[in-house]
PDB file of N, CA and C in Angstrom:
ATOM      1  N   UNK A   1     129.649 141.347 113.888  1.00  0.00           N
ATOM      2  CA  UNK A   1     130.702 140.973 112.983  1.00  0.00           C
ATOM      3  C   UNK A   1     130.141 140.170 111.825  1.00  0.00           C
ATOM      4  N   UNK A   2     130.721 140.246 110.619  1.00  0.00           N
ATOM      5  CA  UNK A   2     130.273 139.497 109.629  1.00  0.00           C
ATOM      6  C   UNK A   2     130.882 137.892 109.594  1.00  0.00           C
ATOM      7  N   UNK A   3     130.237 137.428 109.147  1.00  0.00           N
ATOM      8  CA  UNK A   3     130.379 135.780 109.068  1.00  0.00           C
ATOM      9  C   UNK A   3     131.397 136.009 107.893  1.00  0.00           C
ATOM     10  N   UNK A   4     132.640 134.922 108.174  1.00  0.00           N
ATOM     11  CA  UNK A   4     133.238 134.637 107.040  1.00  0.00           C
ATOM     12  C   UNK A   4     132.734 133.808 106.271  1.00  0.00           C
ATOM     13  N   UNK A   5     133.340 133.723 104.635  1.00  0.00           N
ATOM     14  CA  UNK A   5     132.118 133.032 103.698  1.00  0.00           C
ATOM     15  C   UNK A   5     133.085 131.611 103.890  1.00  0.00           C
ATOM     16  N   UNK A   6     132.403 130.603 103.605  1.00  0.00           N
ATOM     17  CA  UNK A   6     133.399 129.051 103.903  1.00  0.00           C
ATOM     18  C   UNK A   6     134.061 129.050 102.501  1.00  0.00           C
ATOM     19  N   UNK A   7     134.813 128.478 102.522  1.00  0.00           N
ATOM     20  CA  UNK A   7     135.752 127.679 100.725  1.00  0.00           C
ATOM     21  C   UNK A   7     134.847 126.764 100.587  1.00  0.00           C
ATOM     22  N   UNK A   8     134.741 127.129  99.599  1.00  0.00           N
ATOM     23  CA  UNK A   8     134.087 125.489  98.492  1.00  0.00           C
ATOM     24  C   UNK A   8     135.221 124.862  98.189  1.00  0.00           C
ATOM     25  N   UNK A   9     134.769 123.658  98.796  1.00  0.00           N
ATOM     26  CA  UNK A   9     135.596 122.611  98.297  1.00  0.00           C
ATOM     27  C   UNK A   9     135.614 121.824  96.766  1.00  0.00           C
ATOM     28  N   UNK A  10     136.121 121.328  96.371  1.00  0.00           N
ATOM     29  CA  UNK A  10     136.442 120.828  94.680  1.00  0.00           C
ATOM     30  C   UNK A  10     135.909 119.363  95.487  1.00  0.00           C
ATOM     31  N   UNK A  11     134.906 119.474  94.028  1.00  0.00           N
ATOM     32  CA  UNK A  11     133.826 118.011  94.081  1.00  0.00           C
ATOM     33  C   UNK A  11     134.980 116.465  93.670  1.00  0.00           C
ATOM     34  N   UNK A  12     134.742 115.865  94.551  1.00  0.00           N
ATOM     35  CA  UNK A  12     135.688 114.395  94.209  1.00  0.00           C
ATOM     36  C   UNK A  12     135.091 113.820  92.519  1.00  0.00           C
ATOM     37  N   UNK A  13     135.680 113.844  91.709  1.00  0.00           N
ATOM     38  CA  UNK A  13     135.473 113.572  90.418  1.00  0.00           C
ATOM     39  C   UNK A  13     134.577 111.832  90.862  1.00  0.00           C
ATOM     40  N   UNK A  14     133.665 111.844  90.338  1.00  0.00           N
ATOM     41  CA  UNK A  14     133.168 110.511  90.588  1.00  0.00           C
ATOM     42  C   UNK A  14     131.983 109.882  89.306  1.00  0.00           C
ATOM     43  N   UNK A  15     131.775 108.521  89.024  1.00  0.00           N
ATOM     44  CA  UNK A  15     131.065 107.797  87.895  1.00  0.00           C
ATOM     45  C   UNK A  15     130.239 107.691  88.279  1.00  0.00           C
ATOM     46  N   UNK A  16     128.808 108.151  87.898  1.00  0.00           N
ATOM     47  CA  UNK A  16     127.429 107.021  88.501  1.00  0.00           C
ATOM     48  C   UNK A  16     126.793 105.876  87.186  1.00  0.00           C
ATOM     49  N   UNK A  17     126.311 105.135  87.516  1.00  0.00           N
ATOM     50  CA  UNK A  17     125.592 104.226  86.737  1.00  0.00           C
ATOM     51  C   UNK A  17     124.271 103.910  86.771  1.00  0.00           C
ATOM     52  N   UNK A  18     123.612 104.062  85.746  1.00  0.00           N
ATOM     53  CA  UNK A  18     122.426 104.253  86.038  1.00  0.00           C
ATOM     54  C   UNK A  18     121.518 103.026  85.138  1.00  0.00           C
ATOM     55  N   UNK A  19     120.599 102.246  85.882  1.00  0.00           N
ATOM     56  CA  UNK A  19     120.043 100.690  85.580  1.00  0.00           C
ATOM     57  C   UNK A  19     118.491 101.058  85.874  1.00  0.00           C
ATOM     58  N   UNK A  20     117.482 100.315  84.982  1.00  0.00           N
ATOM     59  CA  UNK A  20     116.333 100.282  85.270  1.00  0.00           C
ATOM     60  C   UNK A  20     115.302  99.141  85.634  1.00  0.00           C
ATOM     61  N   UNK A  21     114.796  99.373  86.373  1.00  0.00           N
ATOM     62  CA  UNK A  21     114.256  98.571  87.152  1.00  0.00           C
ATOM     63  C   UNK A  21     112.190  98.668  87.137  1.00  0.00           C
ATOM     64  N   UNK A  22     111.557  97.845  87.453  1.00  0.00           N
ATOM     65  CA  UNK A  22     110.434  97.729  87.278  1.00  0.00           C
ATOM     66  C   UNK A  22     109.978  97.123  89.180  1.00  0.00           C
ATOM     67  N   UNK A  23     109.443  97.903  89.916  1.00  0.00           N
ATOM     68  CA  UNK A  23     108.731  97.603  91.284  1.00  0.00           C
ATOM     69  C   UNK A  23     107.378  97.443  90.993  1.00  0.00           C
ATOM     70  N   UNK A  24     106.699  96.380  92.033  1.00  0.00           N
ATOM     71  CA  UNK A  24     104.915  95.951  91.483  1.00  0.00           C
ATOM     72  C   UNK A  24     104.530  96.666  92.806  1.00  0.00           C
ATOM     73  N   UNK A  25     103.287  96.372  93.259  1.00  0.00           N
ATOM     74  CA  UNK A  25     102.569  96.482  94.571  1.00  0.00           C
ATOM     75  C   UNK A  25     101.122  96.010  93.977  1.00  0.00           C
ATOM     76  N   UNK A  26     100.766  95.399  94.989  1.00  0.00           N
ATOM     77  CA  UNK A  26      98.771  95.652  94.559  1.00  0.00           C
ATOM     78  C   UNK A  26      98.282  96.656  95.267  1.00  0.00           C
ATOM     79  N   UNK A  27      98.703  97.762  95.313  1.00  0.00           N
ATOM     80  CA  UNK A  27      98.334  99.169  96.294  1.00  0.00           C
ATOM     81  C   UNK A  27      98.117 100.106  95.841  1.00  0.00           C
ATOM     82  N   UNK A  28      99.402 100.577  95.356  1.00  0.00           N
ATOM     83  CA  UNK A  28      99.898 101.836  94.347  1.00  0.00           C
ATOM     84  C   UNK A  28     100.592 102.304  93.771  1.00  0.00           C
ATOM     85  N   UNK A  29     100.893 103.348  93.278  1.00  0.00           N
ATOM     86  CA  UNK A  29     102.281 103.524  92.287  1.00  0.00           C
ATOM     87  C   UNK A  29     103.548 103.657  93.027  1.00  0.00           C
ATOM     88  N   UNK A  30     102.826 104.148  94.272  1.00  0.00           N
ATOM     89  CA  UNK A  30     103.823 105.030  95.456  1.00  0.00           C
ATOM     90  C   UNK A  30     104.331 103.550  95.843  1.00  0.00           C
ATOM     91  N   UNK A  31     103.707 102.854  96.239  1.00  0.00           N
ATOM     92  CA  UNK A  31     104.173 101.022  96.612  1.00  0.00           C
ATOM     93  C   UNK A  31     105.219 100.608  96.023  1.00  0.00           C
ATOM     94  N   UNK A  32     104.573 100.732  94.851  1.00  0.00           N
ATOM     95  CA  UNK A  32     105.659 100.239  93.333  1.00  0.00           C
ATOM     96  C   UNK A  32     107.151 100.609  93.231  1.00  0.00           C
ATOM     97  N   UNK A  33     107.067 101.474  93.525  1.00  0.00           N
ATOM     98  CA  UNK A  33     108.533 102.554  93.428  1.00  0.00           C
ATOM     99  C   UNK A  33     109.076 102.367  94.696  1.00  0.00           C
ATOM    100  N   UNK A  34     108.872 102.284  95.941  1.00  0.00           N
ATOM    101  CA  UNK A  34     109.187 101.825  96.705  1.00  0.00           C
ATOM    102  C   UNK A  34     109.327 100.536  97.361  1.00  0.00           C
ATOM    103  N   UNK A  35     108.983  99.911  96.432  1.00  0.00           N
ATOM    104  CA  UNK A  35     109.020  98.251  96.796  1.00  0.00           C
ATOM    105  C   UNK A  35     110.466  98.210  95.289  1.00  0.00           C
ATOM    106  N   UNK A  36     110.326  98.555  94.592  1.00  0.00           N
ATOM    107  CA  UNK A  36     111.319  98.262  93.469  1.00  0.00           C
ATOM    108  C   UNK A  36     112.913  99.350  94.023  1.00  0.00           C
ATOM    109  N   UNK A  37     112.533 100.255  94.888  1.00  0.00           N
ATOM    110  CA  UNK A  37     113.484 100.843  95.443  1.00  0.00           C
ATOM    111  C   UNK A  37     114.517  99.843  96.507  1.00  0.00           C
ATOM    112  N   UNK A  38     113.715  99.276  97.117  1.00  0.00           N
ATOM    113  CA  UNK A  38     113.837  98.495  98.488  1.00  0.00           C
ATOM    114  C   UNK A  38     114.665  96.940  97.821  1.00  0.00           C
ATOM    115  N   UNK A  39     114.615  96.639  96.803  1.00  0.00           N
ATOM    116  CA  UNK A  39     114.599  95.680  96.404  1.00  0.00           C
ATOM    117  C   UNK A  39     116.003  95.681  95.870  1.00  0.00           C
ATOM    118  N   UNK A  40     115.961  96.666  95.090  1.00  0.00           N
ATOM    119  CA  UNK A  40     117.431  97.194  94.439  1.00  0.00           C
ATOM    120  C   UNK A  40     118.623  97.462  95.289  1.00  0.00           C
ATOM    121  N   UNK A  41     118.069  98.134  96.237  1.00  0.00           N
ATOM    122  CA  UNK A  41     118.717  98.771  97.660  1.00  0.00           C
ATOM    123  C   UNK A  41     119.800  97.462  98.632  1.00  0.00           C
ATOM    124  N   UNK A  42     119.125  96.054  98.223  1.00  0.00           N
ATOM    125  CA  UNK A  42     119.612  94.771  98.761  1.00  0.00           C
ATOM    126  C   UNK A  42     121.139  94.536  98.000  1.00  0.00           C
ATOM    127  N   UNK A  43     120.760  95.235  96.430  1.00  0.00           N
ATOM    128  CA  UNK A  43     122.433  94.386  95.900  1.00  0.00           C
ATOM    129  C   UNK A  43     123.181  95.546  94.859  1.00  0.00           C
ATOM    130  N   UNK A  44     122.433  96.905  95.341  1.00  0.00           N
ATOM    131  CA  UNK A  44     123.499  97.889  94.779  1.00  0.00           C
ATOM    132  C   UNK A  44     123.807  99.015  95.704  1.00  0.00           C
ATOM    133  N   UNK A  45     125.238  99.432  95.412  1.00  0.00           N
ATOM    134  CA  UNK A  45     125.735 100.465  96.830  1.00  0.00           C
ATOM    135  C   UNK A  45     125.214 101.326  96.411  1.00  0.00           C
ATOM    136  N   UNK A  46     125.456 102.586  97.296  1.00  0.00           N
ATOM    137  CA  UNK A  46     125.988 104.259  97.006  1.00  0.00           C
ATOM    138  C   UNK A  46     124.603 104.319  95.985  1.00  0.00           C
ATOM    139  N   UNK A  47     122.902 104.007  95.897  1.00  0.00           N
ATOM    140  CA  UNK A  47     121.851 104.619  95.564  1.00  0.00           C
ATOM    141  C   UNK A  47     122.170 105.817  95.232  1.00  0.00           C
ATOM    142  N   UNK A  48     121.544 106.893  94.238  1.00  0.00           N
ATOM    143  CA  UNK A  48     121.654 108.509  94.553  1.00  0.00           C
ATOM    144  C   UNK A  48     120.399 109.021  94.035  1.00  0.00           C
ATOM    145  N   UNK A  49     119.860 108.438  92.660  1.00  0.00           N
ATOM    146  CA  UNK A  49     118.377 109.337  92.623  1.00  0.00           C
ATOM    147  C   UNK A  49     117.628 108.011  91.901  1.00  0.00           C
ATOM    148  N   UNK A  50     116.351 108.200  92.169  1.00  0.00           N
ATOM    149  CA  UNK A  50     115.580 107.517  91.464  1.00  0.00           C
ATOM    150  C   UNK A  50     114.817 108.199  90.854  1.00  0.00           C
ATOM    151  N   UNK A  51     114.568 107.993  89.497  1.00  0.00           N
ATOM    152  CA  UNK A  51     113.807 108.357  88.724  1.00  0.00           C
ATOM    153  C   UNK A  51     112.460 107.699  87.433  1.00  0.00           C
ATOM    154  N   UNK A  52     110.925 108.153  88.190  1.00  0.00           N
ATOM    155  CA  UNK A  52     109.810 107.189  87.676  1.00  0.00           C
ATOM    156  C   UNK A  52     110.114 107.932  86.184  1.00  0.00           C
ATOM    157  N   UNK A  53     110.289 106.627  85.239  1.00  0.00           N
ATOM    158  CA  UNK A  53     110.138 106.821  83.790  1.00  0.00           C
ATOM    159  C   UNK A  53     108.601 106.463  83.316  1.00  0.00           C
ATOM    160  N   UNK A  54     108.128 105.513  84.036  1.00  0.00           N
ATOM    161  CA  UNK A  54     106.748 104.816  83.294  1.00  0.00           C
ATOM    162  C   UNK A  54     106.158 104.333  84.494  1.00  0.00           C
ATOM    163  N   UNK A  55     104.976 104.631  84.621  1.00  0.00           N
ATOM    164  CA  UNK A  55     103.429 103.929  85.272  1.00  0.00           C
ATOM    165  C   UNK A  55     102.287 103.232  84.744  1.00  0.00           C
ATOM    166  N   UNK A  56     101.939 102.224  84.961  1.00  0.00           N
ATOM    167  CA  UNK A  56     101.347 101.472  84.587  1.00  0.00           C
ATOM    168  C   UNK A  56     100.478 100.543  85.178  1.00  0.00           C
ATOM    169  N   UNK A  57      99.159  99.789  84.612  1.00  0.00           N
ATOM    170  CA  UNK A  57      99.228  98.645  85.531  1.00  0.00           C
ATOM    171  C   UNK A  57      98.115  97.274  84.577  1.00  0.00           C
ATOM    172  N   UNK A  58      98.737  96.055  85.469  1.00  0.00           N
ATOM    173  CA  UNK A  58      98.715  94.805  84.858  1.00  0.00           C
ATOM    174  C   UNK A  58      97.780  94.744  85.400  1.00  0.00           C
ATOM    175  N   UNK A  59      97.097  94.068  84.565  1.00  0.00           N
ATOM    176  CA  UNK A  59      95.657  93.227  84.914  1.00  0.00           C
ATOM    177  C   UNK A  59      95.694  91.519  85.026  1.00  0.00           C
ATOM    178  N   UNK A  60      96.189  91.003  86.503  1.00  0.00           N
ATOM    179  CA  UNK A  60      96.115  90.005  86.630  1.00  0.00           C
ATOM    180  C   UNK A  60      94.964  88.982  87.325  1.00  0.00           C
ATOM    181  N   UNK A  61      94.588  88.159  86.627  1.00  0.00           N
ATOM    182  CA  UNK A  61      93.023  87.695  86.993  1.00  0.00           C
ATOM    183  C   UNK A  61      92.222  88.406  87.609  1.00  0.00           C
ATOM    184  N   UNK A  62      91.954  89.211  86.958  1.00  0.00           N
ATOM    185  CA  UNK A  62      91.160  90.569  87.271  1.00  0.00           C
ATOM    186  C   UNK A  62      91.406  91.653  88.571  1.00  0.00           C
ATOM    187  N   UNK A  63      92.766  90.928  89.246  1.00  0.00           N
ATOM    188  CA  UNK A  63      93.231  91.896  89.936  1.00  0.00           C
ATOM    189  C   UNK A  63      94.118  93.095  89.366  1.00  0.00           C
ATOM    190  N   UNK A  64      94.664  94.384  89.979  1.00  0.00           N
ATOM    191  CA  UNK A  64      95.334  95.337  89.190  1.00  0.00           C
ATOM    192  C   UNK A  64      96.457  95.328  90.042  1.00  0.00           C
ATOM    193  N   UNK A  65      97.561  95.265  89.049  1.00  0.00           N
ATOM    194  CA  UNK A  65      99.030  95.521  89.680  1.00  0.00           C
ATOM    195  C   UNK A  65      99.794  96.573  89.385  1.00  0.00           C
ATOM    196  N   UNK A  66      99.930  97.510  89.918  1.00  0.00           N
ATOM    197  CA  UNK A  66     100.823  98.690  89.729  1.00  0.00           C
ATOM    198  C   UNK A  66     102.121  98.514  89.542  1.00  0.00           C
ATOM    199  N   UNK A  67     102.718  98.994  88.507  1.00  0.00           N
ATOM    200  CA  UNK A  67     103.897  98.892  87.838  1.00  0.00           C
ATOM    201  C   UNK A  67     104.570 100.211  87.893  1.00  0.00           C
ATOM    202  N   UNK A  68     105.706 100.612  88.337  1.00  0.00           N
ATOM    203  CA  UNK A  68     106.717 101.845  88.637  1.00  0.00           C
ATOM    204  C   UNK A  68     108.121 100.865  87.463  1.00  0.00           C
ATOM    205  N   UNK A  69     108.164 101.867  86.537  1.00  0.00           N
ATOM    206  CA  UNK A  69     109.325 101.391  85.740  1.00  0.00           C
ATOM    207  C   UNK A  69     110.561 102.466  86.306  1.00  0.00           C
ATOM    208  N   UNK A  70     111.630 102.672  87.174  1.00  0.00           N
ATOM    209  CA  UNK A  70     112.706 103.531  87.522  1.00  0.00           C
ATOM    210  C   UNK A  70     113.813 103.813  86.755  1.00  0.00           C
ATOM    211  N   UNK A  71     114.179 104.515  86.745  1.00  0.00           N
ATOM    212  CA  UNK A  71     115.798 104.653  86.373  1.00  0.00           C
ATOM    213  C   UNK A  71     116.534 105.235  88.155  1.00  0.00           C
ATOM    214  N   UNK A  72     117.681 104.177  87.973  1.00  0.00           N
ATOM    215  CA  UNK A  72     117.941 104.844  89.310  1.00  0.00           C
ATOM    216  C   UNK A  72     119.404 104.534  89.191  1.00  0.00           C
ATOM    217  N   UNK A  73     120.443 105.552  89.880  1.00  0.00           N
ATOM    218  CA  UNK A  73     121.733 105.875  89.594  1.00  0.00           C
ATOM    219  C   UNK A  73     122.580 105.304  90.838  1.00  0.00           C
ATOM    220  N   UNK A  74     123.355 104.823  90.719  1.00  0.00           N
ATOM    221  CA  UNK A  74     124.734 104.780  91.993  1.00  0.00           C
ATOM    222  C   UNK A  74     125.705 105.177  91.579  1.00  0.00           C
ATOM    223  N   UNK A  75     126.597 105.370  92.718  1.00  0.00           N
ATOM    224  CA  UNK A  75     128.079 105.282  92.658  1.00  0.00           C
ATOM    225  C   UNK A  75     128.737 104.555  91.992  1.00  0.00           C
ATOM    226  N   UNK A  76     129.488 104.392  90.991  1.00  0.00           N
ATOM    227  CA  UNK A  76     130.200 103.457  90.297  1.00  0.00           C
ATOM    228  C   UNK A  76     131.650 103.223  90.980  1.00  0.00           C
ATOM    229  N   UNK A  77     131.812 102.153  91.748  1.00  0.00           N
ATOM    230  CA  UNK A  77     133.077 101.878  92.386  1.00  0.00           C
ATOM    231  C   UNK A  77     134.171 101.082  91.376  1.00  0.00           C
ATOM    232  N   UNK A  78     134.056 100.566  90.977  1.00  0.00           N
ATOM    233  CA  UNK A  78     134.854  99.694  90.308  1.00  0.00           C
ATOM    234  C   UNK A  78     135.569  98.923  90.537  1.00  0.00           C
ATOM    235  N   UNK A  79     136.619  98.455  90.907  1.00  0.00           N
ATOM    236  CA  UNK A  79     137.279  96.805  91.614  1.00  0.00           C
ATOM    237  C   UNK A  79     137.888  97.307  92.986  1.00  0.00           C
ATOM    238  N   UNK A  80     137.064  98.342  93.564  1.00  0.00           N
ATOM    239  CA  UNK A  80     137.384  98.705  95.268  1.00  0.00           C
ATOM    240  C   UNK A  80     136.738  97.654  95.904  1.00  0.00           C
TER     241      UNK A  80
END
């Protein structure tokens, strides 16, 4: 027998907001972005994509610090 095809459901109309952020590590870029992910993750809801805009890295007393500059989007709730 053939499979019936499912209904698509109608997408809940929804806002995201999208803020940028800068994560360090003394490791790597991969650190960076995930330490600046993790960080963000503490005081904004509903995360949905992150996106690396800029890599970089600081030269602090001759150590190197990896810099992940993000753009990263949430859910926009509003006075819920």
């Amino acid at each position: 027998m053939a499979k019936k095809a499912k209904k698509a459901r109608a997408a809940t109309p929804a806002v995201y907001r999208i803020t940028e952020i800068v994560g360090t590590s003394p490791t790597s870029w991969a650190d960076a972005a995930a330490n600046g992910i993790k960080a963000a993750s503490k005081s904004l809801r509903d995360l949905r994509v992150a996106e690396v805009d800029r890599l970089d890295v600081k030269i602090e007393s001759g150590k190197l610090v990896y810099r992940a500059k993000l753009k990263l989007s949430f859910k926009y709730h509003g006075d819920d």
